[in-house]
Protein backbone atom coordinates (compact mmCIF):
# COMPACT_ATOMS: atom_id res chain seq x y z
CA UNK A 1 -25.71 -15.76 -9.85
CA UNK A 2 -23.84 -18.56 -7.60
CA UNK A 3 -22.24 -17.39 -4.68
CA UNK A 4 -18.62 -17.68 -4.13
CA UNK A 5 -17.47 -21.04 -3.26
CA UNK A 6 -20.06 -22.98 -6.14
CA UNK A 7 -19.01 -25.41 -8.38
CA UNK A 8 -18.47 -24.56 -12.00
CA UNK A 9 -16.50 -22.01 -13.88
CA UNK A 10 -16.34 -18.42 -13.05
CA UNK A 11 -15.91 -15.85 -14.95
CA UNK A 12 -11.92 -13.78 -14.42
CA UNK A 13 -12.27 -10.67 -11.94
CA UNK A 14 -12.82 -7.66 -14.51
CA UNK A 15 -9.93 -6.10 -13.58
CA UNK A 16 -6.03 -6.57 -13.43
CA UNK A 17 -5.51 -9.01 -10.73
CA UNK A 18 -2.43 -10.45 -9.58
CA UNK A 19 -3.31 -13.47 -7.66
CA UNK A 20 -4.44 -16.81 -9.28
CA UNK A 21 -8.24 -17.03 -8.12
CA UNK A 22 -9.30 -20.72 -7.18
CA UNK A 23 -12.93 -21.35 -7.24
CA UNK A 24 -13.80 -20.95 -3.89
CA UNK A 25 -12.40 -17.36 -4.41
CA UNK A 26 -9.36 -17.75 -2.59
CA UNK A 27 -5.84 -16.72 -3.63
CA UNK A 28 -3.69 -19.99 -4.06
CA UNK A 29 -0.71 -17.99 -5.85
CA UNK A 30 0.67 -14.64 -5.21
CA UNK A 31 3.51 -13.93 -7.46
CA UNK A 32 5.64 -12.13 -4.81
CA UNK A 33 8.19 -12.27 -2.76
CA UNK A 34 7.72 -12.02 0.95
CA UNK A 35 8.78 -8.86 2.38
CA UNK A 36 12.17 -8.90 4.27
CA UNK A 37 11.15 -8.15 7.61
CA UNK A 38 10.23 -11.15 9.84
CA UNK A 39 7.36 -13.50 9.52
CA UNK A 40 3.49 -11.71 9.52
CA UNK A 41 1.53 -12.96 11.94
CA UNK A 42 -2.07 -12.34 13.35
CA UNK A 43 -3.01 -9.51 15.60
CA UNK A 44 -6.66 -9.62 16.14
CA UNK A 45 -6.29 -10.62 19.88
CA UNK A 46 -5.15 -6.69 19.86
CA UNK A 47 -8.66 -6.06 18.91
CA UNK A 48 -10.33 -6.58 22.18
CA UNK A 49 -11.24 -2.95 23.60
CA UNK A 50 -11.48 -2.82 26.81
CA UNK A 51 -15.21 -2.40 28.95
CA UNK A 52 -15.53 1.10 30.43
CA UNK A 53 -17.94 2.77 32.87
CA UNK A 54 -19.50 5.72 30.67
CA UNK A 55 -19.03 8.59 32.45
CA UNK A 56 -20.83 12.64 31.12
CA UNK A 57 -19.87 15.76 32.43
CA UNK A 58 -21.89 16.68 35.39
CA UNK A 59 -21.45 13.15 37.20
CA UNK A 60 -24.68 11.28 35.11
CA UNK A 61 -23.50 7.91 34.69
CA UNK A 62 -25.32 5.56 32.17
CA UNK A 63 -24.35 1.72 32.06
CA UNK A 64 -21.46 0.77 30.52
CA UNK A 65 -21.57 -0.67 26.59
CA UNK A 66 -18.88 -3.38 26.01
CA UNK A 67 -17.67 -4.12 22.26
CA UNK A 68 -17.72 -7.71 21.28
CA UNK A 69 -14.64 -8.63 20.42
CA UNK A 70 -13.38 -9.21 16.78
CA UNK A 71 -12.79 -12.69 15.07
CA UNK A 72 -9.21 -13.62 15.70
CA UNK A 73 -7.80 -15.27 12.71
CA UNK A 74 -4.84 -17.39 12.53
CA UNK A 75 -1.30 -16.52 11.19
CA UNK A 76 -0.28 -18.80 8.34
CA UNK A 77 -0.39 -22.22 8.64
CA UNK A 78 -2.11 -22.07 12.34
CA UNK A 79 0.44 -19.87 13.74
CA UNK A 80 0.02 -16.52 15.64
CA UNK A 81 -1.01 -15.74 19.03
CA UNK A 82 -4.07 -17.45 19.27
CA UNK A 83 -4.83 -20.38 16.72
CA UNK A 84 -8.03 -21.24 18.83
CA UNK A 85 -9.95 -18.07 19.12
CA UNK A 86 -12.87 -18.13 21.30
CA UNK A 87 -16.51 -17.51 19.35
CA UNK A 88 -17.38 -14.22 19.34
CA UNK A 89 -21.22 -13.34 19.97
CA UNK A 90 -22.20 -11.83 16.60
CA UNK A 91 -25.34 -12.10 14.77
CA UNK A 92 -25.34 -13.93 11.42
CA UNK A 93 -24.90 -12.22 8.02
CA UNK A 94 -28.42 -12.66 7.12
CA UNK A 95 -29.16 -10.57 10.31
CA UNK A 96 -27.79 -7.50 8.62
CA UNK A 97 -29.81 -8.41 4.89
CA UNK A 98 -26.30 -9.69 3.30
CA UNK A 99 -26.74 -12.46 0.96
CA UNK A 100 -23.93 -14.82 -0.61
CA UNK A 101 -23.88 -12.52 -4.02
CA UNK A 102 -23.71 -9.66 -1.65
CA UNK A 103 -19.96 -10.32 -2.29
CA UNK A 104 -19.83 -10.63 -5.82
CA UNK A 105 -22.53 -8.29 -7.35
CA UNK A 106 -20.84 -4.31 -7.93
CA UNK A 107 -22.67 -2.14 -6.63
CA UNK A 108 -22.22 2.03 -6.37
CA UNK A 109 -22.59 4.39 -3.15
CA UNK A 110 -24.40 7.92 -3.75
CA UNK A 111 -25.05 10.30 -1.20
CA UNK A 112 -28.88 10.14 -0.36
CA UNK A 113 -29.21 6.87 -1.01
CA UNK A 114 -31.44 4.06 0.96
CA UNK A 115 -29.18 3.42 4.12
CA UNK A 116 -29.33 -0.88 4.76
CA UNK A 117 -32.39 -1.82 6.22
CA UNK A 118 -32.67 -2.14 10.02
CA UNK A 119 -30.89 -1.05 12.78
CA UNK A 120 -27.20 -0.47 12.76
CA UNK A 121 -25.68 -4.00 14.10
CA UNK A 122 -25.05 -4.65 17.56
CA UNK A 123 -21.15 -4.51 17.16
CA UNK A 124 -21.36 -0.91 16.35
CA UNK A 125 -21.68 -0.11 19.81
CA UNK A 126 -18.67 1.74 21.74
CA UNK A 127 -18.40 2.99 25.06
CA UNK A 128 -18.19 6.77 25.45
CA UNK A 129 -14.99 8.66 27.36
CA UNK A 130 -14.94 8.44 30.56
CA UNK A 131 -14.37 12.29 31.08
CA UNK A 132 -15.28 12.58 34.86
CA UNK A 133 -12.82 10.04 35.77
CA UNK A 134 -10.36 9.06 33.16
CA UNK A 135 -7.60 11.62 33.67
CA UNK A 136 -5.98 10.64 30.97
CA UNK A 137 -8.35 11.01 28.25
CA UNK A 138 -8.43 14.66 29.69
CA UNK A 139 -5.20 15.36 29.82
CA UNK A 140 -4.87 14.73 25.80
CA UNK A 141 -8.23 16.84 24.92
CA UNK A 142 -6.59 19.93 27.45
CA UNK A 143 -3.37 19.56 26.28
CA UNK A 144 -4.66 19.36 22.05
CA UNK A 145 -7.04 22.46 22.68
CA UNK A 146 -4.91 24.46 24.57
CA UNK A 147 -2.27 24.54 21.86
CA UNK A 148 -4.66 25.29 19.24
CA UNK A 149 -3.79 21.71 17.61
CA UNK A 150 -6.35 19.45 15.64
CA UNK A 151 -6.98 15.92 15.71
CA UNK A 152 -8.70 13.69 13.20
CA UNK A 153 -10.11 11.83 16.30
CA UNK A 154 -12.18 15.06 16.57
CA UNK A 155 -12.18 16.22 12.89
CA UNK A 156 -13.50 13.05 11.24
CA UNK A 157 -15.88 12.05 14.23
CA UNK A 158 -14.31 9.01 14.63
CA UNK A 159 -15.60 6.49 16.88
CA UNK A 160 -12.65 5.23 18.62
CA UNK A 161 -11.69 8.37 20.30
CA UNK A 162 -12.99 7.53 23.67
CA UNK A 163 -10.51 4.27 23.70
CA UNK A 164 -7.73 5.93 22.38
CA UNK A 165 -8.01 9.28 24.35
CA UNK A 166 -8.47 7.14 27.57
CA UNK A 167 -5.35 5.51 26.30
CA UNK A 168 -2.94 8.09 25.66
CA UNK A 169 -3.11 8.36 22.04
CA UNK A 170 -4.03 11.04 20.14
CA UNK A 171 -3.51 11.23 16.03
CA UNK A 172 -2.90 14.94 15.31
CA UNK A 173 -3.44 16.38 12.06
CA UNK A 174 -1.15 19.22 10.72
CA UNK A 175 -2.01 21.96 8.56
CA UNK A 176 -4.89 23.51 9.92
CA UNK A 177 -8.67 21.78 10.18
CA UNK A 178 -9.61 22.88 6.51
CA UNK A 179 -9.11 21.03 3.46
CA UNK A 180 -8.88 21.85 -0.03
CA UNK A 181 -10.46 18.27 -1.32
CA UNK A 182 -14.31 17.51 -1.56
CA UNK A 183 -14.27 13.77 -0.61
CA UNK A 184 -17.93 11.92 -0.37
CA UNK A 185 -16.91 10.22 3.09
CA UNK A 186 -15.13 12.70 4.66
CA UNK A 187 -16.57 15.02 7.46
CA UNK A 188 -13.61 17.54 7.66
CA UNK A 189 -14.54 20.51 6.66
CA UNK A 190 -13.08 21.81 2.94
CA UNK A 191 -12.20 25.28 1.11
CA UNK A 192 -9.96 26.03 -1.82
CA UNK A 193 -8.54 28.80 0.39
CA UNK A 194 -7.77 27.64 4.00
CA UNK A 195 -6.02 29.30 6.45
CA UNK A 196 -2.11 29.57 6.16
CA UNK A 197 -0.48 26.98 7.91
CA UNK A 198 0.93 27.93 11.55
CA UNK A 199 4.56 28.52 11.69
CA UNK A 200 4.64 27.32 15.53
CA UNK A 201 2.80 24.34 15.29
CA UNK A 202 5.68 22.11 14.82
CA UNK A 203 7.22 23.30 17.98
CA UNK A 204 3.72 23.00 19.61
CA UNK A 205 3.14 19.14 18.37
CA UNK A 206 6.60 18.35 19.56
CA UNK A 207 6.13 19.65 23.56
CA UNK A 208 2.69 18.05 23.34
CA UNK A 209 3.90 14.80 22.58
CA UNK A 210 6.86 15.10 24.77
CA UNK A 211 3.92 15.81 27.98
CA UNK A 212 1.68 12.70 26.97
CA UNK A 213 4.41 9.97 27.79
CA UNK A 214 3.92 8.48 24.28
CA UNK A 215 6.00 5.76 22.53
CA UNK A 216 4.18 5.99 19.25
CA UNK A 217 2.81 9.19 17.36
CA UNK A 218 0.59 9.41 14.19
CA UNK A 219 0.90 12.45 12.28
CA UNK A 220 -2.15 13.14 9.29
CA UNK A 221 -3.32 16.11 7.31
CA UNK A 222 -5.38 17.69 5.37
CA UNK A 223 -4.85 17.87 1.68
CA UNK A 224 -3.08 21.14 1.16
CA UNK A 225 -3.34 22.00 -3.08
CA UNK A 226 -2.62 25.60 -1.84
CA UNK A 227 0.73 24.88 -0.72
CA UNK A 228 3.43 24.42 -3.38
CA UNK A 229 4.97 21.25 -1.83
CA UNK A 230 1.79 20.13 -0.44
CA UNK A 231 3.03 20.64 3.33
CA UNK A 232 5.61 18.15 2.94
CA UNK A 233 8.04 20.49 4.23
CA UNK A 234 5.67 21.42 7.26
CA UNK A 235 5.53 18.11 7.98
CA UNK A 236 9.07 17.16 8.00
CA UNK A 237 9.56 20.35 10.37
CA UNK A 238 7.35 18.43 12.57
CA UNK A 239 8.87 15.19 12.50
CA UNK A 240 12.37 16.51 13.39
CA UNK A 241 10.61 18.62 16.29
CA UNK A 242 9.06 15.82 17.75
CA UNK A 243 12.54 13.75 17.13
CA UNK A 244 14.52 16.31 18.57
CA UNK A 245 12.71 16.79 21.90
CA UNK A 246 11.83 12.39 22.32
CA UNK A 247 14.20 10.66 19.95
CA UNK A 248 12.02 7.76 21.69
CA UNK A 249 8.68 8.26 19.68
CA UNK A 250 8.08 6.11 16.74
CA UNK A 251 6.33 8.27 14.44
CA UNK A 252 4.05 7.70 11.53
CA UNK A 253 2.65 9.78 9.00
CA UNK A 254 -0.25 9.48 7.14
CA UNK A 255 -0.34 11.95 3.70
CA UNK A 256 -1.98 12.76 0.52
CA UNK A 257 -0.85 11.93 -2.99
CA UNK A 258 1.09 15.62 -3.16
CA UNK A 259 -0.89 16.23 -6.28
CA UNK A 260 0.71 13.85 -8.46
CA UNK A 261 3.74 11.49 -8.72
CA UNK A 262 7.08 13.73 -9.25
CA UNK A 263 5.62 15.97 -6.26
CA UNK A 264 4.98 12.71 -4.11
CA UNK A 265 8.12 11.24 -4.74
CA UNK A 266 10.12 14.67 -3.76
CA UNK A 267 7.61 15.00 -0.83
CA UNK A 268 8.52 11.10 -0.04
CA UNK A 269 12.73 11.95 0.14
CA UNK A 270 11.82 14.89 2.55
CA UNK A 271 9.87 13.10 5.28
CA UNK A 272 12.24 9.96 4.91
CA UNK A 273 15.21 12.31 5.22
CA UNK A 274 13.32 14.07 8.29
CA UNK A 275 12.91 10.85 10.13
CA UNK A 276 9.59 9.15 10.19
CA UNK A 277 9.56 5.30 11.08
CA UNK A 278 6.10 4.67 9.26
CA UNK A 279 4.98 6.15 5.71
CA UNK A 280 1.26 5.96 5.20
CA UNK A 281 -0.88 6.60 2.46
CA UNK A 282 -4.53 5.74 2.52
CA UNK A 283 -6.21 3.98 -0.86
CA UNK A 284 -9.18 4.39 0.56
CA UNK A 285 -11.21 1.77 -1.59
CA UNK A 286 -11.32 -0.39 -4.61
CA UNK A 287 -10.19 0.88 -8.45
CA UNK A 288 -13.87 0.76 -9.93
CA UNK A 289 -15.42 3.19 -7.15
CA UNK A 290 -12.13 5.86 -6.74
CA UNK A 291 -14.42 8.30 -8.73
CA UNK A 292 -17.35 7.45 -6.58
CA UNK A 293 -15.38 8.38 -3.09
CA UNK A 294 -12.66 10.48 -3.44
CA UNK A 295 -12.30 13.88 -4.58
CA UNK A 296 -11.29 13.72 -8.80
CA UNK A 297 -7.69 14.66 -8.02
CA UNK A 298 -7.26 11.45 -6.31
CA UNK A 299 -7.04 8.18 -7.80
CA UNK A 300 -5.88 4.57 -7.69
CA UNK A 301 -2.71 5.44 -10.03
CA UNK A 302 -1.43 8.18 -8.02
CA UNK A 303 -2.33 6.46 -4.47
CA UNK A 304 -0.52 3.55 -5.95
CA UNK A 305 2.46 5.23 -6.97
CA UNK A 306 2.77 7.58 -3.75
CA UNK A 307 3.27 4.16 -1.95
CA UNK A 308 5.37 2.53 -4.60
CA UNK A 309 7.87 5.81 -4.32
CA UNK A 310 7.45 5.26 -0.59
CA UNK A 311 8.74 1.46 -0.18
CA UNK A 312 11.52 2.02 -3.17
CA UNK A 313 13.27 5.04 -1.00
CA UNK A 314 12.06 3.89 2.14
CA UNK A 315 12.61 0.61 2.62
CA UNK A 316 16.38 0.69 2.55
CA UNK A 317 15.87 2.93 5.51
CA UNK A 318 13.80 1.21 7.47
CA UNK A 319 11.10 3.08 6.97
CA UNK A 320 7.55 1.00 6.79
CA UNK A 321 5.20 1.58 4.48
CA UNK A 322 1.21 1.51 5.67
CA UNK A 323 -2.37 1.82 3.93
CA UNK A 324 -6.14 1.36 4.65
CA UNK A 325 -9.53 0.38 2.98
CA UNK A 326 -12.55 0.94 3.98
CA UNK A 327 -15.23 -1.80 2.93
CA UNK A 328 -19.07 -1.28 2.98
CA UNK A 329 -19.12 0.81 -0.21
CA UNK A 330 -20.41 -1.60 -2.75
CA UNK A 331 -16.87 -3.48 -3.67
CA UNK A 332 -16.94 -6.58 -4.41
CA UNK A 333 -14.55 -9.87 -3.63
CA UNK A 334 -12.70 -9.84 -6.60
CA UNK A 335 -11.90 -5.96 -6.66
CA UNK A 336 -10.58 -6.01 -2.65
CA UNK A 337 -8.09 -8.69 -3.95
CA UNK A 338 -7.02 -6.95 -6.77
CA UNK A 339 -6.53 -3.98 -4.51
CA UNK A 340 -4.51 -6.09 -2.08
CA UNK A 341 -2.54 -7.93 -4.76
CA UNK A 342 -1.64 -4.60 -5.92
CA UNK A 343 -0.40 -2.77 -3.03
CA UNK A 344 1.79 -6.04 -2.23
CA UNK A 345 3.51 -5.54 -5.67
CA UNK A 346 3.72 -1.88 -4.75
CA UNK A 347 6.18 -2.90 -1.89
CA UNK A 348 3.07 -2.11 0.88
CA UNK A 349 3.99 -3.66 4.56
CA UNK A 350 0.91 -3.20 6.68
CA UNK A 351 -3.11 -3.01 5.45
CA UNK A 352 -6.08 -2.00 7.74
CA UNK A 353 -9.44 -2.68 6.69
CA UNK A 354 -12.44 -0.96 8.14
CA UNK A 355 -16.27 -0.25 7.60
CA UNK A 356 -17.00 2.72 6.11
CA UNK A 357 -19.55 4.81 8.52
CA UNK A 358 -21.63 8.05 6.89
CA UNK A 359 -20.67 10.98 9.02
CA UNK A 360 -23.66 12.78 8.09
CA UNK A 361 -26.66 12.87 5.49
CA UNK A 362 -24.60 14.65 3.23
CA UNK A 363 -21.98 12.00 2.89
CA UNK A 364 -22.49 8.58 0.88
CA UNK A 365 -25.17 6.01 2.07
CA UNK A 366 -23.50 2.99 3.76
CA UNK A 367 -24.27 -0.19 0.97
CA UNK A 368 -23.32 -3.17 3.47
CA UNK A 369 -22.49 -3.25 7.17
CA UNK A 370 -19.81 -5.96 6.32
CA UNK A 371 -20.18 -8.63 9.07
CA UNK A 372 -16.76 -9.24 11.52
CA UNK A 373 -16.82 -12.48 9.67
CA UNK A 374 -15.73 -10.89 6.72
CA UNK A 375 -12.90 -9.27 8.28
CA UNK A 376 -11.65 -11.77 9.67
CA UNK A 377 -11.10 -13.75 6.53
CA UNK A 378 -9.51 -10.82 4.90
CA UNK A 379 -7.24 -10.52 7.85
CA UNK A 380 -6.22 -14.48 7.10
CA UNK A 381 -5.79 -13.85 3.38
CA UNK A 382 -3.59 -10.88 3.55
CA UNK A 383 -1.32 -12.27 6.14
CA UNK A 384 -0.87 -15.16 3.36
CA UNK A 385 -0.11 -12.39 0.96
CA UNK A 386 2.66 -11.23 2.85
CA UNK A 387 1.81 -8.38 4.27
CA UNK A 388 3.67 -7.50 7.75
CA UNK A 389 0.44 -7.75 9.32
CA UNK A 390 -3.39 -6.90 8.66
CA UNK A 391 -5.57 -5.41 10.95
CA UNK A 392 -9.34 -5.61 10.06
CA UNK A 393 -12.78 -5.71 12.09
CA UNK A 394 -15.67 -2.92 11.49
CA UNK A 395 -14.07 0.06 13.55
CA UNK A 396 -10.28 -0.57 12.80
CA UNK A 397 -8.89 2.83 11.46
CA UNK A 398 -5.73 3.30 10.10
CA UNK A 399 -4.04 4.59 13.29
CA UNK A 400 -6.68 2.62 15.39
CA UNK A 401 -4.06 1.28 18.31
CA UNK A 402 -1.22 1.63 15.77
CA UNK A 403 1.42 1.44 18.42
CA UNK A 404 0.36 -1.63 19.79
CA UNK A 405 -0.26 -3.37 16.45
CA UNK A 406 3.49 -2.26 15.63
CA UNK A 407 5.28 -3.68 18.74
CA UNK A 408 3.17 -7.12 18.33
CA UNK A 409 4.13 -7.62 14.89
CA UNK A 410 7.72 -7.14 16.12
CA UNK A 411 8.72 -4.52 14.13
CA UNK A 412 11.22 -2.00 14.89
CA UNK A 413 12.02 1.80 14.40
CA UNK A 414 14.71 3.37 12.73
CA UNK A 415 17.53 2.49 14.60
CA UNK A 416 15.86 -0.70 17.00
CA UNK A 417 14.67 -0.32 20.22
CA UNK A 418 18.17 0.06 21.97
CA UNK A 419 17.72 4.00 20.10
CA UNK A 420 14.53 3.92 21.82
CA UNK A 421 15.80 3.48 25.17
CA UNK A 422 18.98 5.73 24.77
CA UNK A 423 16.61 8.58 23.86
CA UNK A 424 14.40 7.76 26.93
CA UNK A 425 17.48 7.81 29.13
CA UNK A 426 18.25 10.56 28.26
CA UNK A 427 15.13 12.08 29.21
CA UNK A 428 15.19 10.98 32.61
């Protein structure tokens, strides 16, 4: 099979796509308007983390680990904050066995299967908290266990939590620890019968937030098919908690489809009504492998339309609308840009890109360790789609500096900034 880019005719992606393909497999047409917030532009100088000491309990010290930092990629036409980014000191594709039909050939994940051969790549590498020195990173892991709350830093093992900790950022997930959906890359634990959800935690999130000095909150969950609404009303409980005690915080929150479209679109009036800046709803991957990765009561329709009903009510609020993807699981070219073609025409502002990681044995294989490269040119191609701004590189989550990424793209929360600064006046 040619790889992308060869001469000669190629065969139409073999799904609904809405951008013209050329042949070297980039869009040249996307048959949207741009969104109505200011120009996009390229963020991936935010992706530099920054080089810490690593620090155990006990005083051990080990030398530090720094991560390289991601390909910076242009806004359109050459514009952005960096046009000239400096070369970044990754290994090659064919370093980490990825071919040219590596992009172009399906392939499906399975738990159990052969992981890719060799070593995990170099840019993997993060340091670990500084918890004998960074005061910070223990003030949010005291303050989050003291009040019984539960973070999807913790909860999904992800590998950013030193940076963000040691930042002041913490994304806390509501409802409990427990969820009622079985997906295959997920490492929080599941039950068709969790706990009940705590009355007090709303109060709880909101004083927490209100001690960490934050400007920017995520809020995620578990999937809750126990509860009738879903926890839509626990969340906007939350929402006007945290509003009500720092009217300052931008907050987003990141849901679940609610179970089905008339649910998600009642669940979608609540939280806008309660107050959130950012509406988030993770796709998670491409159309061909939803059955593959997520549990079988999600899907591409429903994700699709949870979003849709999002930017339709939201929109004339203010209110942003945000997803993610994770790459690695076997998708191919084609399918990513149908998936981003489609959330554009689904009214979607922002798009993260990440790799997927396996949590454990039990969870799907990794199929490619997609090279920064990669990201980077996805990054490019959805800022000419129109999206608000695209934040990809191999350990970009969807909340993954989410505050920073939303002041540099200069948007704004309900209200602007000069809201912002009453509320923290206020405060003082």
């Amino acid at each position: 099979m040619a790889p992308t880019g060869a001469g000669g005719p190629r065969r139409p992606p073999p799904s609904r796509s809405l951008i013209a393909m050329a042949d070297a497999g980039v869009p040249a047409v996307v048959n949207m308007p741009p969104p109505a917030f200011a120009a996009p532009m390229s963020l991936g100088f935010l992706l530099r983390p920054r080089r810490l000491s690593i620090r155990r309990r006990g005083g051990v010290a080990t030398p530090a680990v720094a991560v390289p930092r991601a390909v910076v990629s242009p806004g359109p036409g050459g514009a952005g904050p960096s046009s000239s980014p400096e070369a970044a000191p990754f290994p090659s594709p064919a370093d980490v066995q990825s071919s040219a039909d590596d992009a172009i050939v399906p392939r499906t994940p399975a738990v159990g299967a052969p992981m890719p051969a060799g070593r995990r790549p170099s840019w993997f590498r993060v340091p670990a908290p500084r918890v004998a020195v960074d005061t910070t990173f223990s003030d949010v892991s005291d303050s989050v266990h003291s009040r019984s709350l539960h973070t999807v830093c913790e909860e999904a093992a992800c590998p950013n939590i030193g940076e963000c900790w040691a930042g002041g950022t913490a994304t806390l997930m509501l409802l409990g620890d427990t969820c009622t959906r079985g997906c295959r890359f997920c490492a929080v634990a599941t039950s068709p019968t969790p706990p009940p959800p705590d009355e007090n935690e709303p109060y709880a999130t909101a004083v927490a937030v209100s001690q960490w000095g934050l400007d920017y909150v995520v809020l995620t969950a578990v999937d809750r098919d126990d509860l009738p609404d879903g926890g839509a009303s626990h969340f906007a409980a939350t929402v006007r908690a945290i509003k009500a005690a720092t009217p300052e915080v931008v907050v987003e929150v990141l849901v679940g489809d609610y179970g089905g479209p008339a649910a998600a679109a009642e669940a979608v009036d609540v939280l806008v009504e309660a107050g959130v800046d950012v509406f988030a709803h993770n796709v998670e991957t491409v159309r061909r492998l939803q059955p593959h990765v997520r549990d079988r009561r999600a899907g591409y329709e429903s994700s699709m339309a949870v979003l849709a009903a999002a930017a339709r009510v939201g929109h004339p609020e203010g209110v942003y609308t945000k997803t993610s993807l994770m790459l690695g699981l076997g998708e191919t070219d084609a399918e990513i840009r149908e998936v981003m073609a489609d959330l554009r025409a689904a009214g979607v502002d922002v798009l993260t890109l990440g790799q997927y990681l396996r949590p454990t044995e039990h969870h799907l294989s990794v199929v490619e360790y997609v090279h920064p490269d990669a990201f980077a040119k996805w990054e490019a191609e959805g800022l000419i789609m129109g999206f608000r701004y695209v934040t990809a590189g191999p350990l970009v989550r969807s909340s993954y500096k989410a505050g920073d990424f939303f002041r540099a793209a200069g948007m704004q929360p309900r209200g602007g900034w000069a809201s912002q600064k009453q509320g923290q006046d206020g405060r003082e």
